[in-house]
Protein backbone atom coordinates (compact mmCIF):
# COMPACT_ATOMS: atom_id res chain seq x y z
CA UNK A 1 0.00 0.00 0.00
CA UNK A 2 2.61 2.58 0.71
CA UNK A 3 4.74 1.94 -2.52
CA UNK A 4 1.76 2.21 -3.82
CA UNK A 5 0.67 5.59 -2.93
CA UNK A 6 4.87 6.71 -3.00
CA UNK A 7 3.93 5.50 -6.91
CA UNK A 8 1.11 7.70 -7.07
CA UNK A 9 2.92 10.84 -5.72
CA UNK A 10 5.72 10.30 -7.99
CA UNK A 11 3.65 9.87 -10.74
CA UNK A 12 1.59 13.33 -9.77
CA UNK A 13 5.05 15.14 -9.48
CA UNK A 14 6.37 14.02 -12.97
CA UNK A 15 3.42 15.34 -14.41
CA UNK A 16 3.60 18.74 -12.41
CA UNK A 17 7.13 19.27 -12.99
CA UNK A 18 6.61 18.20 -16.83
CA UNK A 19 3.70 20.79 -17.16
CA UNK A 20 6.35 23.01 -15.54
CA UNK A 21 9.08 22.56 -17.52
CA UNK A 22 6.68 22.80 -20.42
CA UNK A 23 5.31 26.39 -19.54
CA UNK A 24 9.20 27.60 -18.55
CA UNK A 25 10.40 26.58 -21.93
CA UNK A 26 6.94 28.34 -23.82
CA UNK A 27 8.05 31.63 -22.05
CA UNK A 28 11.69 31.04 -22.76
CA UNK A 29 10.96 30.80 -26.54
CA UNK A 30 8.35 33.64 -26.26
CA UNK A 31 11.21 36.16 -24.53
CA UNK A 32 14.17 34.41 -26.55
CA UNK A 33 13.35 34.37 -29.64
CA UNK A 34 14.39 37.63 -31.29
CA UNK A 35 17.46 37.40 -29.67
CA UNK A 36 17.95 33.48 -30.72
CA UNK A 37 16.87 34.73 -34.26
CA UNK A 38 19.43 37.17 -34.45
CA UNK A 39 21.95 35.03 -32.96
CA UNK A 40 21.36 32.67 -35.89
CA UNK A 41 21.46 35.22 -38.22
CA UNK A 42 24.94 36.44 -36.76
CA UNK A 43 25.94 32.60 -36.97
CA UNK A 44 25.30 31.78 -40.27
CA UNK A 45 26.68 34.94 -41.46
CA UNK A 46 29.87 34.28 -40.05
CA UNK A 47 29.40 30.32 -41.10
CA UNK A 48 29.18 32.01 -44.97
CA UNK A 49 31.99 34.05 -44.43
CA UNK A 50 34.40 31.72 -43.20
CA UNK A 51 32.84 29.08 -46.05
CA UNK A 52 34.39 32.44 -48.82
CA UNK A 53 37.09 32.76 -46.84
CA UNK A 54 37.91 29.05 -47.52
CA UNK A 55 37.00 29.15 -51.05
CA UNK A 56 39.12 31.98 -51.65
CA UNK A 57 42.05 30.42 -50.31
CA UNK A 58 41.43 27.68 -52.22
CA UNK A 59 42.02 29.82 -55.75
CA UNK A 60 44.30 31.73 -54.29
């Protein structure tokens, strides 16, 4: 009976914290993602760049 209801708690929490972790990571895209957006932007300029760079060394 008690691993039972230690079961049932567990169970409860795992769905509480999943919820949780499901709201915190909503927000976290909400209020993230300009700056994530221009992150990646920055990135795959410089990615680009470096792929010129390398293709200019390679004629040069």
């Amino acid at each position: 009976m008690l691993v039972k209801s230690m079961d049932l708690n567990l169970g409860r929490f795992d769905v509480l914290a999943l919820f949780g972790g499901f709201k915190v990571l909503l927000w976290f895209l909400r209020t993230a993602n300009s700056k994530i957006f221009i992150s990646s932007g920055l990135k795959q300029r410089y990615i680009i760049n470096r792929r010129r760079a390398r293709t200019a060394r390679k004629i040069a």
